[in-house]
C-alpha atoms as a PDB file:
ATOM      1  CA  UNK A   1     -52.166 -70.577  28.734  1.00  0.00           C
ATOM      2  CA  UNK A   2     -48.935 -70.553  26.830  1.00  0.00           C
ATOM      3  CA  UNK A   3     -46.255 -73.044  26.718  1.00  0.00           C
ATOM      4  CA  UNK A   4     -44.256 -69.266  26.945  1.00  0.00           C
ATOM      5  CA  UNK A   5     -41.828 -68.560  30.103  1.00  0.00           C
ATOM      6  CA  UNK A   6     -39.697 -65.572  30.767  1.00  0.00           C
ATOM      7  CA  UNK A   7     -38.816 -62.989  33.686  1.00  0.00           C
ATOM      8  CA  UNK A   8     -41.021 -60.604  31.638  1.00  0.00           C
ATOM      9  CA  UNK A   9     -44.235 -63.163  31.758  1.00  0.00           C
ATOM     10  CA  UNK A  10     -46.572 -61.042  34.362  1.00  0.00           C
ATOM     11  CA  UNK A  11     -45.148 -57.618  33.056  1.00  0.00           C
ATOM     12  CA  UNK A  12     -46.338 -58.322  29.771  1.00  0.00           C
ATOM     13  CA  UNK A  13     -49.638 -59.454  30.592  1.00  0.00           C
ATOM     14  CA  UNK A  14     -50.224 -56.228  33.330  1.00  0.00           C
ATOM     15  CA  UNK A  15     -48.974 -54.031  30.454  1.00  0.00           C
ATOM     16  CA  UNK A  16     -51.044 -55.889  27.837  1.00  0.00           C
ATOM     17  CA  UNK A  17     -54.056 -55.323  29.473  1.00  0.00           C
ATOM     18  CA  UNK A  18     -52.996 -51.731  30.609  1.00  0.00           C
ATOM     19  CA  UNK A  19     -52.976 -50.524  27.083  1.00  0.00           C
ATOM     20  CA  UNK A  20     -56.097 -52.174  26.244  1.00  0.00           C
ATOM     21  CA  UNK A  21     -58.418 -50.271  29.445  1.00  0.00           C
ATOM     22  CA  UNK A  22     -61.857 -49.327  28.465  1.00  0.00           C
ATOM     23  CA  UNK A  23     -61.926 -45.727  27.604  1.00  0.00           C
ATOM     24  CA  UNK A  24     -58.601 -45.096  26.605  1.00  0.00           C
ATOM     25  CA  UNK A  25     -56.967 -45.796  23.410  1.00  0.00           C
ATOM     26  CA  UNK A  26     -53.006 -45.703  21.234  1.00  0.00           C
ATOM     27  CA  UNK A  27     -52.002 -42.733  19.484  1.00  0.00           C
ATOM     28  CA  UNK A  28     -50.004 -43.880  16.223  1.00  0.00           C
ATOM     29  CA  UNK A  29     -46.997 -41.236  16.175  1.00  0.00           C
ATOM     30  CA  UNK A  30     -44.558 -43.066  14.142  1.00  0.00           C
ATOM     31  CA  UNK A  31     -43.919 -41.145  11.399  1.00  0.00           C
ATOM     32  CA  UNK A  32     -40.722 -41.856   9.434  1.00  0.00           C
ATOM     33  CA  UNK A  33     -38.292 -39.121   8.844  1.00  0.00           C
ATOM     34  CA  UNK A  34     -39.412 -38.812   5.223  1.00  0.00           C
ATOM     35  CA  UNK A  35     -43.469 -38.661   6.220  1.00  0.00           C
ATOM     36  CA  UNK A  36     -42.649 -36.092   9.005  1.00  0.00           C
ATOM     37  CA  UNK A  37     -40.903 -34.013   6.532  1.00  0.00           C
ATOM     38  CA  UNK A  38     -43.678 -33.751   4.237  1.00  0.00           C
ATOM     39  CA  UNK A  39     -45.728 -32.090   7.133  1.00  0.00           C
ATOM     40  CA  UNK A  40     -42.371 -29.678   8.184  1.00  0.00           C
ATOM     41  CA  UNK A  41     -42.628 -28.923   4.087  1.00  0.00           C
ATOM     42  CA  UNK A  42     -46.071 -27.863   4.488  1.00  0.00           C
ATOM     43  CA  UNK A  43     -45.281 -25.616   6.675  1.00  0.00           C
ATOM     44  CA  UNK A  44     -41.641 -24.580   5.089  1.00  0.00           C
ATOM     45  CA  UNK A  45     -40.061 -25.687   7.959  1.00  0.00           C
ATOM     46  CA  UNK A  46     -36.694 -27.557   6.858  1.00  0.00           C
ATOM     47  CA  UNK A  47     -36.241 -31.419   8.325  1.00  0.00           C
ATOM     48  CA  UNK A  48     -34.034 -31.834  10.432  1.00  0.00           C
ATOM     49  CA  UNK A  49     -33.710 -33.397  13.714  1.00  0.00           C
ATOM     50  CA  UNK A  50     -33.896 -30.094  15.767  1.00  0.00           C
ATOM     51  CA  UNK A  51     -37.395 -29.039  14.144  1.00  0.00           C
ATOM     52  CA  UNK A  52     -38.904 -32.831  14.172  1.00  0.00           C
ATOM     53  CA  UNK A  53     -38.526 -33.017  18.110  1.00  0.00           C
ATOM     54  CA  UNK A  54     -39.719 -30.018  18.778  1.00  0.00           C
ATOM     55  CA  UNK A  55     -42.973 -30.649  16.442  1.00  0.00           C
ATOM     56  CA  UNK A  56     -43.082 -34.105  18.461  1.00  0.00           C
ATOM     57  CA  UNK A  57     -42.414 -31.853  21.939  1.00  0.00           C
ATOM     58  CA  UNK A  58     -45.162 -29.773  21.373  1.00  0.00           C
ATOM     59  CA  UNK A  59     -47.375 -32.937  20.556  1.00  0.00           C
ATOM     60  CA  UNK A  60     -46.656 -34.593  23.654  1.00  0.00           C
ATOM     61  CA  UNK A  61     -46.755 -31.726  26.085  1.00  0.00           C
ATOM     62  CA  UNK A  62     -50.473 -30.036  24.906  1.00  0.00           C
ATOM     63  CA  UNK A  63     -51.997 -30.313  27.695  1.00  0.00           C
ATOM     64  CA  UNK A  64     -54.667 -32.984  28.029  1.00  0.00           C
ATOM     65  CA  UNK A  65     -52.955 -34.760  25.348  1.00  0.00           C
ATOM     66  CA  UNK A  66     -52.571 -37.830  27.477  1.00  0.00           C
ATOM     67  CA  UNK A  67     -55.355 -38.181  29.497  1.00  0.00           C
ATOM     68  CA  UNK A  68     -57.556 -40.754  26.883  1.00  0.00           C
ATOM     69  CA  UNK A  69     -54.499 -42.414  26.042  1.00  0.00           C
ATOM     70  CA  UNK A  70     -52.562 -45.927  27.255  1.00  0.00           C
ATOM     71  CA  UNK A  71     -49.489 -45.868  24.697  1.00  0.00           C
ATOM     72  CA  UNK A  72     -48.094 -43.892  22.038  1.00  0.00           C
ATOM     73  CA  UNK A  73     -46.275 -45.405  19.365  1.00  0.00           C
ATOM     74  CA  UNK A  74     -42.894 -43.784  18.409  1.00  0.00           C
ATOM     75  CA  UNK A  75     -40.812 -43.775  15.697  1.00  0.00           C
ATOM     76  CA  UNK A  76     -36.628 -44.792  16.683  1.00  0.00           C
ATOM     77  CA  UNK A  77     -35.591 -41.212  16.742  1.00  0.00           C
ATOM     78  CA  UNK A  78     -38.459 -40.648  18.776  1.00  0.00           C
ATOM     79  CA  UNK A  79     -37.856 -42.872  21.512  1.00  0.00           C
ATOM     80  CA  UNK A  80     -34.704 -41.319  22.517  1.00  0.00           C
ATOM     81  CA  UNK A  81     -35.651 -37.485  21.680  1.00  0.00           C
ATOM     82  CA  UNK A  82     -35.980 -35.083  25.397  1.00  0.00           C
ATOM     83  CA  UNK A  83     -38.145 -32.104  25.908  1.00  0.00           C
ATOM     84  CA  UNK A  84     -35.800 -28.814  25.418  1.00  0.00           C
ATOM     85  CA  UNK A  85     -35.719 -28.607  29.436  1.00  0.00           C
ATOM     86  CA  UNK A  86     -33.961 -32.147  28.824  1.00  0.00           C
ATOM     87  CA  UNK A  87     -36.678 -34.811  29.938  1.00  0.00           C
ATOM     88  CA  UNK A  88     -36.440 -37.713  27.700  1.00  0.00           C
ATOM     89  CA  UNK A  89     -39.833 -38.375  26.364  1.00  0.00           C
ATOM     90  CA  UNK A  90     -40.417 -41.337  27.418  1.00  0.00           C
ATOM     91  CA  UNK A  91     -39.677 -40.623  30.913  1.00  0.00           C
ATOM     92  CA  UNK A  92     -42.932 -37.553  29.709  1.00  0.00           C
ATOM     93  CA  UNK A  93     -45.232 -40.187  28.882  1.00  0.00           C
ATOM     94  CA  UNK A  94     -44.625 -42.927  31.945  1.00  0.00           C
ATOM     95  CA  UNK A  95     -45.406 -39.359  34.000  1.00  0.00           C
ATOM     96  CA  UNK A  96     -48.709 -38.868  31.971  1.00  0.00           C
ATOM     97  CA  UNK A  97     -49.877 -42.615  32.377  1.00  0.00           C
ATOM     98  CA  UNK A  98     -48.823 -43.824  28.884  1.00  0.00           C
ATOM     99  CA  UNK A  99     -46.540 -46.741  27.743  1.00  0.00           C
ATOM    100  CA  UNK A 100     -44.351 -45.976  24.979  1.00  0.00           C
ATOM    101  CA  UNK A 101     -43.983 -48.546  22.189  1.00  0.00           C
ATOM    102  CA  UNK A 102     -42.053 -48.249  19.029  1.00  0.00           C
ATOM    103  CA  UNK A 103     -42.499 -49.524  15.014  1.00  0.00           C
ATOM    104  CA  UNK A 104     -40.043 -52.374  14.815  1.00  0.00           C
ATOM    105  CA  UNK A 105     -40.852 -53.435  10.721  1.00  0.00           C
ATOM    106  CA  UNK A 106     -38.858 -52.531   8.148  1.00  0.00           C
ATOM    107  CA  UNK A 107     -41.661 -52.298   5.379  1.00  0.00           C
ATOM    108  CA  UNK A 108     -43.055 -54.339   3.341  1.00  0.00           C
ATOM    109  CA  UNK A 109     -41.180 -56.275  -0.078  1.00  0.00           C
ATOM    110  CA  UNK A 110     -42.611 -57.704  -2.940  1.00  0.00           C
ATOM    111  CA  UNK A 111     -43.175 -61.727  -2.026  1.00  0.00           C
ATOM    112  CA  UNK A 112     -41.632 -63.894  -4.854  1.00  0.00           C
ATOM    113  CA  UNK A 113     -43.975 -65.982  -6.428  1.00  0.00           C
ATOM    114  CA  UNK A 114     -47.060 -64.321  -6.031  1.00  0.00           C
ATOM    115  CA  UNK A 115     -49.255 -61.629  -7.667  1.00  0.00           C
ATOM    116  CA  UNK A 116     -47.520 -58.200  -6.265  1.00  0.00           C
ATOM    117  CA  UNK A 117     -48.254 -59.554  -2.365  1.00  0.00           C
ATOM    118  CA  UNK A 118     -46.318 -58.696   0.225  1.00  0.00           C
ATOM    119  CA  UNK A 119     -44.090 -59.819   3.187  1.00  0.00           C
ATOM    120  CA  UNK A 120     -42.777 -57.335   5.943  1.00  0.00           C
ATOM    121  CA  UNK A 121     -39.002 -56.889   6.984  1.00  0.00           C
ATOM    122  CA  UNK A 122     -37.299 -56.889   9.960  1.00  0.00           C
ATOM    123  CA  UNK A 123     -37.427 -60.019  11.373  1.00  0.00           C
ATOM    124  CA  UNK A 124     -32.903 -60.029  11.578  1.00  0.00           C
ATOM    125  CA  UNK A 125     -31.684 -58.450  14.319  1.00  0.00           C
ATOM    126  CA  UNK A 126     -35.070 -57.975  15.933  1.00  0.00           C
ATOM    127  CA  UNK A 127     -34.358 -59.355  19.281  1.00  0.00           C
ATOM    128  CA  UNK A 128     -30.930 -56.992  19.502  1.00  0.00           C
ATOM    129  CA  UNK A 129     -32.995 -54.230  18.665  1.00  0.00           C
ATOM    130  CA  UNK A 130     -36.231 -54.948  21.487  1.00  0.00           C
ATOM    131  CA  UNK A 131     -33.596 -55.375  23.846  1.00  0.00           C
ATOM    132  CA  UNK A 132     -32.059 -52.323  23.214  1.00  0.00           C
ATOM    133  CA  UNK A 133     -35.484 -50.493  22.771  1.00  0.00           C
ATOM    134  CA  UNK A 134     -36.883 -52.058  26.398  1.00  0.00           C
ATOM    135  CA  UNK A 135     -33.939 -50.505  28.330  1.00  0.00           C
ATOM    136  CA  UNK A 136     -34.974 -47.347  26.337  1.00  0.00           C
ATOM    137  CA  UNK A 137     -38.098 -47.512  28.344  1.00  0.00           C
ATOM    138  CA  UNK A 138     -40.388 -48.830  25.291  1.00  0.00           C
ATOM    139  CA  UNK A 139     -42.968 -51.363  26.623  1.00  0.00           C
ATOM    140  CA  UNK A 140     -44.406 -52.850  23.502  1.00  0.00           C
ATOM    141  CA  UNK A 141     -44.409 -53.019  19.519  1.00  0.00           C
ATOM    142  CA  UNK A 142     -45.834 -52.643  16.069  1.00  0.00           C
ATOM    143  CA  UNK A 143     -45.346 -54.853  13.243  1.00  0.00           C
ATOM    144  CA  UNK A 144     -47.988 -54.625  10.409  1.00  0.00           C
ATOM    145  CA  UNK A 145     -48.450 -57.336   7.970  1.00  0.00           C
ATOM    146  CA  UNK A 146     -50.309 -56.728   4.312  1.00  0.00           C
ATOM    147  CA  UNK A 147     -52.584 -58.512   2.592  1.00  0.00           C
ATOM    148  CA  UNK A 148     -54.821 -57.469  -0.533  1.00  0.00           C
ATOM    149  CA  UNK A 149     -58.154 -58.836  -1.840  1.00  0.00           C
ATOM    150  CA  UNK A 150     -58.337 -60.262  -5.662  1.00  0.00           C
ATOM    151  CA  UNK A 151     -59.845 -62.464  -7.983  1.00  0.00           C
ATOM    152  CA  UNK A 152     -56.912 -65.037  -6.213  1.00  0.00           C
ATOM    153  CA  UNK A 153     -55.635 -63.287  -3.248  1.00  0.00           C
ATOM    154  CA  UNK A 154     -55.047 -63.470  -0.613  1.00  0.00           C
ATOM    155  CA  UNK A 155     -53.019 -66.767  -1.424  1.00  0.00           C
ATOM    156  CA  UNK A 156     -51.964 -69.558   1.173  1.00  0.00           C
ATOM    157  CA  UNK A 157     -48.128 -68.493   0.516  1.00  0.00           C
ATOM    158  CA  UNK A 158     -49.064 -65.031   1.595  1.00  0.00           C
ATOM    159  CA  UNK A 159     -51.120 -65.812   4.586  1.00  0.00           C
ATOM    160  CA  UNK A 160     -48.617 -68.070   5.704  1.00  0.00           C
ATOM    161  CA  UNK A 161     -45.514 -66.165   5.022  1.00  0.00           C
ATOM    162  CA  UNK A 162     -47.075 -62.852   6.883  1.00  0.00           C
ATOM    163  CA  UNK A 163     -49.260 -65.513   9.675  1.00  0.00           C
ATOM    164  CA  UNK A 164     -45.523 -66.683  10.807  1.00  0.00           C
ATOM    165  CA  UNK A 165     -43.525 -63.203  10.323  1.00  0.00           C
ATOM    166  CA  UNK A 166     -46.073 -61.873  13.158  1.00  0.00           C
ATOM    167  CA  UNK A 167     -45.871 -64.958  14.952  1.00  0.00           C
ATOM    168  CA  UNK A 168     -41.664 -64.856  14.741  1.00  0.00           C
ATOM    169  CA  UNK A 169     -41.934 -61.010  15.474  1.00  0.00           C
ATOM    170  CA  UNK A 170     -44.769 -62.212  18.855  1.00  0.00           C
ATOM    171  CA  UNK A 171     -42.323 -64.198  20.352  1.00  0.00           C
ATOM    172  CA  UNK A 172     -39.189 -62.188  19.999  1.00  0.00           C
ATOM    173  CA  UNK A 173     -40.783 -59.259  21.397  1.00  0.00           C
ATOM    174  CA  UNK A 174     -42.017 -60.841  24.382  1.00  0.00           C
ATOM    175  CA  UNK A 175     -38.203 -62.314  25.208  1.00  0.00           C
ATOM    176  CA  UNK A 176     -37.559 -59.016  25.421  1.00  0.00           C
ATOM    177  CA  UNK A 177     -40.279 -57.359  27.829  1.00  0.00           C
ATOM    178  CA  UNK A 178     -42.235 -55.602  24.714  1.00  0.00           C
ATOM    179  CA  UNK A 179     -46.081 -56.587  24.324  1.00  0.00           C
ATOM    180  CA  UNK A 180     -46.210 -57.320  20.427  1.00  0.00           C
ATOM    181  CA  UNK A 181     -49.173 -55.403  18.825  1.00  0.00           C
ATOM    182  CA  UNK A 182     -50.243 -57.989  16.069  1.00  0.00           C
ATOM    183  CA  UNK A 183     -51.404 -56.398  12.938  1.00  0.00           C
ATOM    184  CA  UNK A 184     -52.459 -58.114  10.301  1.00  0.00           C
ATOM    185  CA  UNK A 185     -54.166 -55.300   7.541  1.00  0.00           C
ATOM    186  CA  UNK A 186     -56.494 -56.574   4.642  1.00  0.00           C
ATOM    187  CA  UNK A 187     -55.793 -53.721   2.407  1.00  0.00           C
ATOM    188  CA  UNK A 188     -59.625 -52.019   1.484  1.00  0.00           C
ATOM    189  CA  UNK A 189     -58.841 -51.887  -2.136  1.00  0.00           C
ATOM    190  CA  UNK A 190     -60.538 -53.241  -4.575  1.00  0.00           C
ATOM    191  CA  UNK A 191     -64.626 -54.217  -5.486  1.00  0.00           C
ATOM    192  CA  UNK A 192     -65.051 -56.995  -3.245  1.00  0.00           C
ATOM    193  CA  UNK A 193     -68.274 -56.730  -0.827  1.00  0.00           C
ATOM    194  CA  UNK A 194     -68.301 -57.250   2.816  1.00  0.00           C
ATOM    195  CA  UNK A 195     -69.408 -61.025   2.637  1.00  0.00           C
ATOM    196  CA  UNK A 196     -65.780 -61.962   0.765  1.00  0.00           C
ATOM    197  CA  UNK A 197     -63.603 -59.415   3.551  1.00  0.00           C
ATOM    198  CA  UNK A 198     -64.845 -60.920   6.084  1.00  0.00           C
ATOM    199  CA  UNK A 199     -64.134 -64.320   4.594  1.00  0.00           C
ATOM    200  CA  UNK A 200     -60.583 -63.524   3.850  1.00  0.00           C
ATOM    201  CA  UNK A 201     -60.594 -61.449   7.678  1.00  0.00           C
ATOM    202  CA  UNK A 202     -61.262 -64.607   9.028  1.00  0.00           C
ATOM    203  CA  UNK A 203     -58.928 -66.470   7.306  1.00  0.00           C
ATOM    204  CA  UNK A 204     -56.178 -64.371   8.140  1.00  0.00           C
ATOM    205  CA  UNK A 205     -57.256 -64.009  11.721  1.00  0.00           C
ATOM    206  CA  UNK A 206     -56.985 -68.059  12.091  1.00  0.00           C
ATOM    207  CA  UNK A 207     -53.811 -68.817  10.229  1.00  0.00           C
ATOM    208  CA  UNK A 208     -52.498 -66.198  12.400  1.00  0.00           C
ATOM    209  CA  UNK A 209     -53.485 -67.283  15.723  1.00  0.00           C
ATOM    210  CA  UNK A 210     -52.459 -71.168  14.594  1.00  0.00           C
ATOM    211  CA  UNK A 211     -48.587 -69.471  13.995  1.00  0.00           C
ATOM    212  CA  UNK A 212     -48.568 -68.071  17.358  1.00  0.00           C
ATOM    213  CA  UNK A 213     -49.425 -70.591  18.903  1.00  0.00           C
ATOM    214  CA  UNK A 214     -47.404 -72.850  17.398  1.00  0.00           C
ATOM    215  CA  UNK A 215     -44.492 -70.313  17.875  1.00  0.00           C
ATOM    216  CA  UNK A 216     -45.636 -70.852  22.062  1.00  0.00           C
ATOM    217  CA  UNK A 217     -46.870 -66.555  22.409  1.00  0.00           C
ATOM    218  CA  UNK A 218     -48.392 -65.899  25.571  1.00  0.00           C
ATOM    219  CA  UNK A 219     -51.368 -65.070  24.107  1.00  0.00           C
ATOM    220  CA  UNK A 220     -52.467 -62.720  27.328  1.00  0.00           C
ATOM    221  CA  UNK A 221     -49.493 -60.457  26.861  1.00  0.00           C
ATOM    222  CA  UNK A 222     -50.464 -59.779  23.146  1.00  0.00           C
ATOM    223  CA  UNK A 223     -52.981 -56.708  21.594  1.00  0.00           C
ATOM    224  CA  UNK A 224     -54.573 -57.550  18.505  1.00  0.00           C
ATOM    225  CA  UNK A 225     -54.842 -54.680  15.573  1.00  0.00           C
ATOM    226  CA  UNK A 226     -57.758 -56.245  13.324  1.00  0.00           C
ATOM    227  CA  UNK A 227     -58.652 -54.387  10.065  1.00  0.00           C
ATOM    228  CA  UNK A 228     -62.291 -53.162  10.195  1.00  0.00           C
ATOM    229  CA  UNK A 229     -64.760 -55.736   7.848  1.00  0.00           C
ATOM    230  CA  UNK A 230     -65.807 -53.361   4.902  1.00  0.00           C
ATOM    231  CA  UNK A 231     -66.789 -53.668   1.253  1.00  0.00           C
ATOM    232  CA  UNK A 232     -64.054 -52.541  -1.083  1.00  0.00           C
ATOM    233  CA  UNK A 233     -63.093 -49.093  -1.885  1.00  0.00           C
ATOM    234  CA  UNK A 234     -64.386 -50.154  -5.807  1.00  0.00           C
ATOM    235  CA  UNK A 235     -67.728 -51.907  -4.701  1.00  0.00           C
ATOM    236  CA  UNK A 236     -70.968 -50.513  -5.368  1.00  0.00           C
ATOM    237  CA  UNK A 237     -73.114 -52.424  -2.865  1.00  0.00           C
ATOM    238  CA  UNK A 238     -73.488 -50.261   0.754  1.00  0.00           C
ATOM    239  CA  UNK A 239     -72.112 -52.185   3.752  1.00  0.00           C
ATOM    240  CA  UNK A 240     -74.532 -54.496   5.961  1.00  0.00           C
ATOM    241  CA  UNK A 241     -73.786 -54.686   9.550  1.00  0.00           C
ATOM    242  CA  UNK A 242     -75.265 -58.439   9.809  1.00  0.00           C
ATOM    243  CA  UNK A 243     -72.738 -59.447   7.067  1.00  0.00           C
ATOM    244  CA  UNK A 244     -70.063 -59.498   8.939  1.00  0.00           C
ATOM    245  CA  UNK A 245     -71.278 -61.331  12.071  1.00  0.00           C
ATOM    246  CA  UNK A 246     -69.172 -64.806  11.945  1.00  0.00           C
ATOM    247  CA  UNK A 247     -66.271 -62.276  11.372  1.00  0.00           C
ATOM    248  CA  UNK A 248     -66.765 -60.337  14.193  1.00  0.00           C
ATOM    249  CA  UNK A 249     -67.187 -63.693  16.321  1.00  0.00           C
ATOM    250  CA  UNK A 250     -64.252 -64.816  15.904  1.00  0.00           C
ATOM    251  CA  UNK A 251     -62.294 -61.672  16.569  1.00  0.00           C
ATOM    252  CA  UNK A 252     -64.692 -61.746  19.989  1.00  0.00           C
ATOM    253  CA  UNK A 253     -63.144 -65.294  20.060  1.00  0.00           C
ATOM    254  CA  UNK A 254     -59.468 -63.930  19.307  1.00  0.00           C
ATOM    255  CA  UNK A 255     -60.242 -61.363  22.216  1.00  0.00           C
ATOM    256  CA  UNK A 256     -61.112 -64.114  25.173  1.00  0.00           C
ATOM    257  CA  UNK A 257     -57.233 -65.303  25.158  1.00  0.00           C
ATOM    258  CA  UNK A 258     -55.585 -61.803  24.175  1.00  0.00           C
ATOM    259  CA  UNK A 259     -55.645 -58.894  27.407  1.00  0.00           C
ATOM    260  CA  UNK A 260     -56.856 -56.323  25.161  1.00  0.00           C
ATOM    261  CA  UNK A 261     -58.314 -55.721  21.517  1.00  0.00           C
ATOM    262  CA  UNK A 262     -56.290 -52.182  20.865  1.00  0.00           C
ATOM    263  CA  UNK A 263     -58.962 -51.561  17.910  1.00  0.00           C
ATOM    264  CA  UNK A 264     -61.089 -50.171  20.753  1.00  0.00           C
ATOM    265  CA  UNK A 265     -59.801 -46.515  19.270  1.00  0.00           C
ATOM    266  CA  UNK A 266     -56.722 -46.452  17.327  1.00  0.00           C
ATOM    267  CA  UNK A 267     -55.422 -42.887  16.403  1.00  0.00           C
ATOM    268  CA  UNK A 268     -54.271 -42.295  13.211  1.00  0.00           C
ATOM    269  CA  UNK A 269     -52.240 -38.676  12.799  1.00  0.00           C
ATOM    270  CA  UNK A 270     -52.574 -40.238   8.855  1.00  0.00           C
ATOM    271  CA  UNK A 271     -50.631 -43.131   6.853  1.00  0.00           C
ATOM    272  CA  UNK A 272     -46.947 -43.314   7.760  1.00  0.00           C
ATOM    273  CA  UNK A 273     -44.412 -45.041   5.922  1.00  0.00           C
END
C-alpha cells in the first residue's frame, strides 16, 4: 500500500477497479478538433462546434452503445458538450453506467539530447486543470508516453524522462479525484523481433513502476495501458507467443498492485492527435 493519502483515496480505488470489470472495456473518443474534422471533411460536413457535438451526440446515445463499456475518454470540448434536449454528457454516461475521463497531455516534443525521442507535455498547470475537470464530472485520465525501438533506443534519458512525467502526471491526478490511466507506448516501428520488445517492454514497465512509487501513487487507484509485445512493423520473422512470456509476467506482476489492467479491450475509433 501507498505512502498516498487524500479525501479521494477509496473513490479512486472503487472507480479504479470499476473501469477495469471483467467484460467491459474504455472507448477512446478523444479526438482533437483537427482529427474530428478530418472525419466531418469526409463527409463535407464543415467543423465547427455545432456539427462535432452532434456527431459525438449521436455516438453516445445509439442505443446499446454503453452497455460493454466502464469509461469513455473525452476530449475538453467534449466533457462539457449536452445532448440537444440539454443533458450534459457526462451526466448521459453516469446514467448508462460509464465514468467519463478526459486526455490531459499536451503531445509529445522532441527530447533534447537524444535521437528524435520524445517527452509528453502538460505536466504545468495539470493539477488546476484535474480539479477543474473532476467538478466537471470526469473520474479519471489519459496521459500517453512514447518510446521507439532502435539500434540505441530506447535510451535511459528517455525512459526516465517519460518513467517520471507519468509518475508526476499519477500523483497529480489522484490529488484531484481522477484515476490516472498510465500509458507508456513502445512505438511498433521498426525490424526488431519480439524477443528485443519485450526486453525494452519490460524495461519500460519497471522504470515506470520504480517512478511511481517513488512519487508515493496509490498504486490500487491506477489502470495500466501496456503496449501489446510484437515484432516490428519492418521484421520478417512471424511472432511467437512463448517469446514474450517474462514480458507478460511482469505485466501479471504490474497487475497484482494496480485495480485493473484497462488493456482487457481498449477501443480505438483510430489514432487521434
Amino acid at each position: 500500500m501507498s505512502s498516498f493519502k487524500s479525501k479521494y483515496q477509496d473513490e479512486l480505488i472503487a472507480n479504479a477497479a470499476y473501469i477495469g470489470t471483467p467484460g467491459k472495456g474504455i472507448l477512446a473518443a478523444d479526438e482533437s478538433t483537427g482529427t474530428i474534422g478530418k472525419r466531418l471533411a469526409s463527409i463535407n460536413v464543415e467543423n465547427v462546434e455545432a456539427n462535432r457535438r452532434a456527431l459525438r451526440e449521436l455516438l453516445f446515445t445509439t442505443p446499446g452503445a454503453f452497455e460493454c463499456l466502464s469509461g469513455v475518454i473525452l476530449f475538453e470540448e467534449t466533457l462539457y458538450q449536452k445532448t440537444a434536449s440539454g443533458k450534459p454528457f457526462v451526466e448521459l454516461m453516469k446514467e448508462g453506467g460509464v465514468l467519463p475521463g478526459i486526455k490531459v497531455d499536451k503531445g509529445t516534443v522532441e527530447l533534447a539530447g537524444t535521437n528524435g525521442e520524445t517527452t509528453t507535455q502538460g505536466l504545468d498547470g495539470l493539477g488546476a486543470r484535474c480539479q477543474k475537470y473532476y467538478e466537471a464530472g470526469a473520474r479519471f485520465a489519459k496521459w500517453r508516453a512514447v518510446l521507439k525501438i532502435g539500434p540505441n533506443e530506447p535510451s535511459e534519458l528517455a525512459i526516465h524522462e517519460n518513467a517520471y512525467g507519468l509518475a508526476r502526471y499519477a500523483v497529480i491526478c489522484q490529488e484531484n479525484g481522477l484515476v490516472p490511466i498510465v500509458e507508456p507506448e513502445i512505438l511498433v516501428d521498426g525490424p526488431h523481433d519480439i524477443n528485443k520488445c519485450a526486453e525494452v517492454t519490460e524495461r519500460v514497465l519497471a522504470a515506470c513502476y520504480k517512478a511511481l512509487n517513488d512519487h508515493h501513487v496509490l498504486l490500487e487507484g491506477t489502470l495500466l495501458k501496456p503496449n501489446m509485445v510484437t515484432p516490428g512493423s519492418e521484421s520478417k520473422k512471424s511472432p511467437q507467443s512463448d517469446c514474450s512470456i517474462h514480458c507478460y509476467s511482469f505485466a501479471a506482476n504490474c497487475s497484482r498492485c494496480c485495480s485493473g489492467m484497462s488493456s482487457v479491450w481498449w477501443a480505438e475509433r483510430e489514432s487521434t492527435s
